[in-house]
Protein backbone atom coordinates (compact mmCIF):
# COMPACT_ATOMS: atom_id res chain seq x y z
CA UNK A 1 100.86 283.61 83.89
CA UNK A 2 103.56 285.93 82.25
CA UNK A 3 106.34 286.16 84.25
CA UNK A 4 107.88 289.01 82.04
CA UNK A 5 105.21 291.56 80.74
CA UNK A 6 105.13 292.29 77.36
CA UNK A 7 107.98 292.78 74.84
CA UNK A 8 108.53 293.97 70.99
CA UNK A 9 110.09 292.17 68.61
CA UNK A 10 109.52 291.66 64.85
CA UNK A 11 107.90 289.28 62.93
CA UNK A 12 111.58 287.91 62.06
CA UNK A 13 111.44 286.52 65.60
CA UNK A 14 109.48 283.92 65.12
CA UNK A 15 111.55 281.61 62.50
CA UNK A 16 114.43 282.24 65.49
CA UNK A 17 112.20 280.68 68.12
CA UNK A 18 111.21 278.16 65.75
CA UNK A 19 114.54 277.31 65.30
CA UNK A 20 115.62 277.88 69.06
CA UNK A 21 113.26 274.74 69.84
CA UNK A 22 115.07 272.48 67.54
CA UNK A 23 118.16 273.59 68.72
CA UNK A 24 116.92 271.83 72.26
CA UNK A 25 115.85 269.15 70.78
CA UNK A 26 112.29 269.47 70.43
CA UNK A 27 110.05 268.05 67.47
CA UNK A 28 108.19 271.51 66.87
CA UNK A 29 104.65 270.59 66.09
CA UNK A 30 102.20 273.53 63.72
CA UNK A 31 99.96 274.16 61.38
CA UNK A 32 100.71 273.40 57.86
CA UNK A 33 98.74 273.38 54.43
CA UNK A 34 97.74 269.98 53.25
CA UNK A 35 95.62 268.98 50.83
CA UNK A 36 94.05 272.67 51.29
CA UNK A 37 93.13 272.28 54.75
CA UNK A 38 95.59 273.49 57.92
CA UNK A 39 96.74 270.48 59.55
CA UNK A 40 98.81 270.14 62.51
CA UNK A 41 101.47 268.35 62.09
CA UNK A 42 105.40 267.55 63.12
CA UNK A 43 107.34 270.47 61.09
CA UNK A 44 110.89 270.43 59.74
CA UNK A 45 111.21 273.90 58.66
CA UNK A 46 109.81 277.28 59.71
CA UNK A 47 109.13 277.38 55.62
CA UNK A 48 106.69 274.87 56.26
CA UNK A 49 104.50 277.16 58.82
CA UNK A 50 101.35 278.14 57.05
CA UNK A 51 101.55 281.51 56.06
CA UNK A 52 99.67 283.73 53.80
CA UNK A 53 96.05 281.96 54.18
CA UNK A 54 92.95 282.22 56.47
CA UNK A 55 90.65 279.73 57.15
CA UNK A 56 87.19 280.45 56.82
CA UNK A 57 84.47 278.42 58.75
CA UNK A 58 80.59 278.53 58.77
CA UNK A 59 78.67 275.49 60.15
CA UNK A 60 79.03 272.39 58.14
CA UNK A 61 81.60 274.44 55.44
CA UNK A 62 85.53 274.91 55.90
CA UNK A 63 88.00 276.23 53.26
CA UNK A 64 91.37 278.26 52.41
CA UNK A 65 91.48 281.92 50.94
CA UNK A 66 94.38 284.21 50.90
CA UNK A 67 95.02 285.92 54.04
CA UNK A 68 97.21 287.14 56.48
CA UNK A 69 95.85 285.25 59.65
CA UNK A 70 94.32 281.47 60.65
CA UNK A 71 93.25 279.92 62.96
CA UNK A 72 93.33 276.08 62.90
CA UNK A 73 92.04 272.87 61.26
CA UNK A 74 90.24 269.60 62.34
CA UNK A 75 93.25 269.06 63.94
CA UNK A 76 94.20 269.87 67.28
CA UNK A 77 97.21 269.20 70.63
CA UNK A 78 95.31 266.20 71.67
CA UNK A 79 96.19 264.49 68.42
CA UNK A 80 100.35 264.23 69.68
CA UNK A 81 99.11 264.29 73.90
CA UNK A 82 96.43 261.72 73.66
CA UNK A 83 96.56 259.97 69.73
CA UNK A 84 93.67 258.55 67.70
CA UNK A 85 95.53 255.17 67.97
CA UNK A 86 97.84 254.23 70.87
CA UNK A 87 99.06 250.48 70.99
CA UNK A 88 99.31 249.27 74.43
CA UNK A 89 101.11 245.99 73.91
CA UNK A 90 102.44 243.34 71.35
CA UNK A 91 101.96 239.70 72.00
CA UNK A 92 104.57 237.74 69.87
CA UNK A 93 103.88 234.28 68.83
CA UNK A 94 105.53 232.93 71.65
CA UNK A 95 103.20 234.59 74.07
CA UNK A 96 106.19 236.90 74.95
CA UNK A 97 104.67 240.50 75.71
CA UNK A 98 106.09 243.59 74.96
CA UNK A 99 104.91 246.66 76.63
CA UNK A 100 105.66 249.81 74.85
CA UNK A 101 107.13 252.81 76.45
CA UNK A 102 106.61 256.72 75.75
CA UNK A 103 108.20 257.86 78.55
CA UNK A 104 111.54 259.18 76.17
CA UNK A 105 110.20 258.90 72.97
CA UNK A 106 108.67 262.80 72.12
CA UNK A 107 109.62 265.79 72.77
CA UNK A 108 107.05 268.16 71.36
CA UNK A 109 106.53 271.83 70.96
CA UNK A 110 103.81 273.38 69.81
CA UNK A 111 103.99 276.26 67.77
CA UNK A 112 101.59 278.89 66.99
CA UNK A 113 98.74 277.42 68.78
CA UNK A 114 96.00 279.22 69.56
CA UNK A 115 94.49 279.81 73.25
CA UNK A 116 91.73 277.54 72.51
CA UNK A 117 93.57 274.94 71.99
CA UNK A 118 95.96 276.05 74.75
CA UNK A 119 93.04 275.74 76.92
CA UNK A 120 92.20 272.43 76.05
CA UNK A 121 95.09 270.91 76.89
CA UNK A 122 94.66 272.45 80.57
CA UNK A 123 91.31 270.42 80.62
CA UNK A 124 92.79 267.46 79.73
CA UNK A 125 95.49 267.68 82.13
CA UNK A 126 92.53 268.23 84.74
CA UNK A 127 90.63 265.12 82.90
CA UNK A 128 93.74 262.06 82.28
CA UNK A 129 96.62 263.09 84.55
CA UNK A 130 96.01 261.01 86.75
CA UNK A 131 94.65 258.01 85.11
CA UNK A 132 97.06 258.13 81.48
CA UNK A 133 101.00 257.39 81.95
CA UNK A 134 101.34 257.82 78.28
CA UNK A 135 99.69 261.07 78.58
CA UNK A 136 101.63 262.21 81.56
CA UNK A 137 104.92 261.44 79.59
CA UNK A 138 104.20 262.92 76.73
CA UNK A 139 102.51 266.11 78.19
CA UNK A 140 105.58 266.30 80.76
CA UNK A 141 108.23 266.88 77.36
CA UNK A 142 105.95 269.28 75.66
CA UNK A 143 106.72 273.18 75.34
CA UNK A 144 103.77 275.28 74.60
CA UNK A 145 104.16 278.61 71.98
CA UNK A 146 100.79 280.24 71.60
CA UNK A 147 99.48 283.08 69.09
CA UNK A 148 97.12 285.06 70.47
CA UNK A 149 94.26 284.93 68.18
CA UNK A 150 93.30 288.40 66.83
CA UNK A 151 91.08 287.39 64.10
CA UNK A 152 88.46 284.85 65.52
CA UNK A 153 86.77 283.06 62.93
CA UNK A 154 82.66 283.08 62.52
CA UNK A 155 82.44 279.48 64.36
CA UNK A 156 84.73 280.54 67.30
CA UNK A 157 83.54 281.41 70.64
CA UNK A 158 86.19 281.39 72.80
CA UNK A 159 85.48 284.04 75.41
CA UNK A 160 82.08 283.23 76.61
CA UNK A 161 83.89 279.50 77.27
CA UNK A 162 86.82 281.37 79.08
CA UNK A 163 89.21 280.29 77.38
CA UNK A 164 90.66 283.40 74.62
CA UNK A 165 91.16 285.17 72.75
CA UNK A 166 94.32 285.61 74.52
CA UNK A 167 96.11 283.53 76.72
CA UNK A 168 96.85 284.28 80.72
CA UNK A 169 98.40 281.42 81.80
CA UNK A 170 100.31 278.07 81.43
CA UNK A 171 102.58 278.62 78.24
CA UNK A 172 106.15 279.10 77.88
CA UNK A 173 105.80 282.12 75.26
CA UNK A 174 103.05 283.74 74.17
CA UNK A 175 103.19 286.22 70.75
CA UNK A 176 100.93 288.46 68.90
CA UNK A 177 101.64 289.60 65.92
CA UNK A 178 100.81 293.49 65.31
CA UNK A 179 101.41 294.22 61.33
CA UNK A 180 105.40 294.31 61.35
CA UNK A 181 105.73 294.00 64.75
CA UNK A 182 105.51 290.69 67.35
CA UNK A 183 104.49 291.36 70.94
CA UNK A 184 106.03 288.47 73.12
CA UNK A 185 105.77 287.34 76.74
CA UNK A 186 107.50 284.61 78.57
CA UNK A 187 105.08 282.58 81.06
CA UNK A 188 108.16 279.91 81.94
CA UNK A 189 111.92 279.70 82.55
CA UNK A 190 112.48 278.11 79.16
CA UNK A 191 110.13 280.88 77.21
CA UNK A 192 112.10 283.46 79.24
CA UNK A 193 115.10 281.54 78.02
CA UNK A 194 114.34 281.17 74.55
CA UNK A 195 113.11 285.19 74.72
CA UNK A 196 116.34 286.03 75.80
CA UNK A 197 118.17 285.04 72.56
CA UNK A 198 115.90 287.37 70.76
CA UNK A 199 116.39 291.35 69.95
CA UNK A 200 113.31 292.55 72.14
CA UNK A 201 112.77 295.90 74.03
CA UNK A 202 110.20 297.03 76.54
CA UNK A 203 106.73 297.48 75.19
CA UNK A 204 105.81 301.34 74.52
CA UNK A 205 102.74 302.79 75.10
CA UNK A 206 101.83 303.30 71.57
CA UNK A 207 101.80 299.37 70.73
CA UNK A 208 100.39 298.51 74.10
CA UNK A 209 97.83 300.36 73.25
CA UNK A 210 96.81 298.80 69.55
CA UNK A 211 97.69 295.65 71.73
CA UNK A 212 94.64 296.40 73.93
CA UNK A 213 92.35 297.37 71.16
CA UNK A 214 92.94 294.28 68.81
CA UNK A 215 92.29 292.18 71.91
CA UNK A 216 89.31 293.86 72.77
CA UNK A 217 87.71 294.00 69.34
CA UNK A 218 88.28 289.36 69.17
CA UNK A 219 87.37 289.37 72.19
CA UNK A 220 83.95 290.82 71.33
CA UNK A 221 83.89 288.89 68.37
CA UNK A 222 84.67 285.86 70.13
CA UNK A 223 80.80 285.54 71.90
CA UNK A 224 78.09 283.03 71.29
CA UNK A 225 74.30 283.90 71.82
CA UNK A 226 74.34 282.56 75.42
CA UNK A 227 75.73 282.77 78.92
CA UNK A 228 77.96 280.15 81.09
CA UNK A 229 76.61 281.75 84.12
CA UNK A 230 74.25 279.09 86.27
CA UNK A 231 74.70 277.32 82.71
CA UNK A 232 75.26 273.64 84.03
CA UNK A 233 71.89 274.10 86.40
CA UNK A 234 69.72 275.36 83.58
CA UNK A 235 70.70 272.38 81.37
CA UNK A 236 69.49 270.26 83.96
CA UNK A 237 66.51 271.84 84.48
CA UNK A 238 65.58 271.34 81.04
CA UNK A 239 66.42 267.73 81.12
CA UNK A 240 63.17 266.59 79.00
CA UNK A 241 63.65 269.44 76.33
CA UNK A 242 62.60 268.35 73.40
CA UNK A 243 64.86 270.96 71.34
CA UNK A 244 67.13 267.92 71.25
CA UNK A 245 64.82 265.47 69.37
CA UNK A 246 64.57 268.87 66.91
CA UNK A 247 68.27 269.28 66.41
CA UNK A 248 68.55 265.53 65.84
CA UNK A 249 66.55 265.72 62.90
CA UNK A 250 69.31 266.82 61.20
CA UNK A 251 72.39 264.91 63.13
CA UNK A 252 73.78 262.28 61.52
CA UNK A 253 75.22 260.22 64.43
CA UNK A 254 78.37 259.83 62.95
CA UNK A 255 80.41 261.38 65.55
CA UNK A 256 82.40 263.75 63.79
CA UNK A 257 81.84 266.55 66.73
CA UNK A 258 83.25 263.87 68.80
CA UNK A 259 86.71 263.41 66.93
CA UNK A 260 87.24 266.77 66.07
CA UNK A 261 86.52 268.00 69.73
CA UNK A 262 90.20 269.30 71.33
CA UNK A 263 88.84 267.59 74.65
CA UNK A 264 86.94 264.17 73.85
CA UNK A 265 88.66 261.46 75.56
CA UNK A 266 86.49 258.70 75.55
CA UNK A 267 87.88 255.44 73.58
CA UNK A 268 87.88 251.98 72.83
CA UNK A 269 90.30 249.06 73.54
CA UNK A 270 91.03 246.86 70.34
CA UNK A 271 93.03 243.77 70.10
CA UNK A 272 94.15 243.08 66.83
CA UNK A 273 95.00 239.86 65.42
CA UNK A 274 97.97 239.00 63.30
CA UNK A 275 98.13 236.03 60.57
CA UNK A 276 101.59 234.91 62.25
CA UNK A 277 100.01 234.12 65.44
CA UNK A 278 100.89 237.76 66.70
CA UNK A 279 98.59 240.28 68.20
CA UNK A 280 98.29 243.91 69.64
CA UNK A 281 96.10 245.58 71.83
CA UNK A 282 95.83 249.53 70.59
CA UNK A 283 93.50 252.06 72.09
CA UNK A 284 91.29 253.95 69.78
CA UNK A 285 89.07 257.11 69.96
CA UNK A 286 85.30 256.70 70.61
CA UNK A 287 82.76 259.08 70.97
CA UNK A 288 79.21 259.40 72.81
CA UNK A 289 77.59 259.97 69.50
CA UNK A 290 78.38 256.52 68.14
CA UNK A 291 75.47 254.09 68.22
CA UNK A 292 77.97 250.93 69.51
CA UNK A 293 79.07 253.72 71.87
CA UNK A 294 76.36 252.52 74.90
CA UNK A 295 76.25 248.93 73.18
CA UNK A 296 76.56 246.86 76.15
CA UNK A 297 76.67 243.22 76.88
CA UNK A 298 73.20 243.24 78.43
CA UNK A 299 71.73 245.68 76.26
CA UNK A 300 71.58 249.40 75.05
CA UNK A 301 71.64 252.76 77.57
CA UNK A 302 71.00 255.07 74.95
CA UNK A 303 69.42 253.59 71.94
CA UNK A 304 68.05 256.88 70.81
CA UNK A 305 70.38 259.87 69.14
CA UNK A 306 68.62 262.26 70.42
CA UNK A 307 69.32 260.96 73.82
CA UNK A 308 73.62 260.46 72.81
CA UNK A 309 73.56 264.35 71.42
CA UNK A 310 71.71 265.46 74.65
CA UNK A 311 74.48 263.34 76.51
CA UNK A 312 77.17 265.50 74.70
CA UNK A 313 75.98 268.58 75.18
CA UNK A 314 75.51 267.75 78.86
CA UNK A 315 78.75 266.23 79.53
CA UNK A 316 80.43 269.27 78.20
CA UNK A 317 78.32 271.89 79.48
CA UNK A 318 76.99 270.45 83.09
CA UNK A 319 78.38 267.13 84.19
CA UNK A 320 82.25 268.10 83.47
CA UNK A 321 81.88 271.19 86.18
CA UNK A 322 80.68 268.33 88.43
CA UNK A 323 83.92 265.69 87.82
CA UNK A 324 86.50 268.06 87.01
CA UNK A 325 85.51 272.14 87.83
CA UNK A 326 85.30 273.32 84.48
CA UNK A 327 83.71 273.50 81.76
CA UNK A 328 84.16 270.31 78.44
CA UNK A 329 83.99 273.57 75.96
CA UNK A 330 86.49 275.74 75.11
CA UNK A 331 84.59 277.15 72.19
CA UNK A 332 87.31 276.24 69.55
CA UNK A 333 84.13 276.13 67.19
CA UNK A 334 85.50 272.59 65.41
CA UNK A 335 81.92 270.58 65.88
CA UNK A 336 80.44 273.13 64.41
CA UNK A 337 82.68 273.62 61.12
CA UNK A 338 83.26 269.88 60.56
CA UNK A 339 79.36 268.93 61.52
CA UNK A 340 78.41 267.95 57.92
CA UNK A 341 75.23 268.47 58.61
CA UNK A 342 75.86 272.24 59.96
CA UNK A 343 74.58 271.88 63.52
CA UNK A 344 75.58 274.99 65.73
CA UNK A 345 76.17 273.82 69.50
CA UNK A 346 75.56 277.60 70.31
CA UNK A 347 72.21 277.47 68.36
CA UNK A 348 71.54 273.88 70.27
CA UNK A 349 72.33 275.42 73.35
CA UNK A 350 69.82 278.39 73.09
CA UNK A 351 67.60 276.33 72.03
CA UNK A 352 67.18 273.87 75.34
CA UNK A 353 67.16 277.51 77.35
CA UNK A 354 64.11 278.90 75.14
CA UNK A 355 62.56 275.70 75.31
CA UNK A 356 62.80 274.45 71.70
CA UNK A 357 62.21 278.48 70.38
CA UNK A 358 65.26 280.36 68.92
């Protein structure tokens, strides 16, 4: 939560926190432009922040147009907190072992996240704290700068999932920008810190309330065609749907909702051989949707895709409030921009709770 209220700044604030953060010795972490896509990704210089572009997303289509507002990429925090590719271990030749250790090695701030993503890393603190070192020691050096997202995009749904527009809780600044102006809140010692540096006044009553309204009107915007309200029970009542086999007509089972998804944690352990009589173990990313995903030795769990992409939605939507108390979704809307197919988890959704008829 915001342990200052809300404050006005400019827009010229935001290079000075960007900078503030290197000064303490952080590796500040943000969208850039690469390759025509926002990617997020380890910044040197607040030049490097993508400005001046939006993203536009539509099921199955994702690209760049001039604008003064975005939102994110296929990219997202669990990238840096819990990586595609972790090595475990090195065996040298000698059968000498060499554990590696994150504990010192990042300190990471992200910048200009939105409160989707925000949100997801508060479900994977709930999901791997207690199980992941790594992730512990990397989560435990991390500083958190959200943007308030003001524009949602046409994939985002955010608010029905609980989890923005605008974030409430667990950052260590939080900003909106308002035309020339930058409304900023501190929600830990070190944002309080860092907002103390800046040239900031009270917030008047004319900005608070164009605050209100912009967050309001995303807000609105930020809805899907459903309800999260006895949501989990509903799914299971519809257990046998056959909306899934439907949707599946068109899913190609090759996981991209999985790898894109700011919450996914499910992975694989490799060992990888070496032609010098070395080796490494490295954990990779896996994902329900994968065929070799319920490959077992004495057989196959869930041959069928319709029955993986049922398991998806499920484990987001029902089982997760079972293991953890909230929901797998945070409504980012990334499955459903970088589904190459176009398949709409919202449409999916309504779907199984009109029995196959949208």
């Amino acid at each position: 939560m915001s342990i200052t209220g809300l404050y006005v700044s400019r827009l010229d604030a935001l290079p000075k926190i960007f900078t503030e953060l290197q000064r303490l010795n952080y590796t500040v972490v943000g969208y850039k432009v690469v390759n025509n896509v926002l990617r997020l990704d380890r910044l040197n210089t607040f030049e490097e922040v993508a400005t001046g572009v939006e993203d536009v997303q539509n099921p199955g289509r994702y690209y760049l147009i001039p604008g003064n507002f975005h939102r994110h990429g296929p990219d997202s925090p669990k990238n840096f907190l819990y990586p595609p590719r972790l090595p475990l271990f090195e065996v040298s030749p000698e059968w000498g072992v060499v554990v590696k250790d994150y504990s010192k090695d990042l300190r990471l701030a992200f910048f200009g996240i939105k409160s989707c993503d925000l949100t997801s890393i508060k479900v994977l603190d709930r999901v791997v704290s207690d199980v992941d070192e790594t992730y512990v020691s990397i989560r435990g050096n991390s500083v958190i700068v959200v943007e308030n997202c003001t524009q949602p995009g046409n994939t985002c749904f955010c608010n029905t999932m609980g989890a923005g527009p605008r974030a409430r809780d667990s950052f260590d600044i939080a900003y909106t920008r308002l035309g020339s102006k930058l409304v900023v809140e501190a929600g830990s010692d070190l944002g309080l810190k860092i907002i103390n540096r800046l040239a900031v006044e009270p917030i008047d009553d004319s900005t608070y309330s164009e605050f209100e309204s912009v967050m309001t009107k995303a807000a609105l915007k930020a809805r899907a065609n459903f309800e999260t309200e006895n949501l989990p029970e509903l799914l299971e009542l519809r257990l046998e749907s056959n909306a899934y086999k439907e949707v599946v007509k068109r899913c190609l089972g090759c996981a991209n909702c999985n790898l894109v998804c700011p919450t996914c944690f499910c992975f694989d352990v490799l060992d990888v051989l070496r032609i010098d009589g070395s080796a490494e173990r490295v954990r990779v990313w896996d994902g329900c949707l994968n065929y070799t995903y319920a490959q077992v030795a004495g057989g196959h769990f869930r041959p069928d895709l319709w029955a993986r992409y049922r398991h998806f939605i499920l484990h987001k939507f029902t089982y997760w409030i079972k293991q953890f108390g909230t929901f797998g979704c945070v409504g980012c809307g990334r499955c459903i921009t970088w589904c190459p197919a176009g398949i709409d988890i919202r449409d999916s959704l309504l779907r199984v709770l009109k029995g196959g008829v949208i």
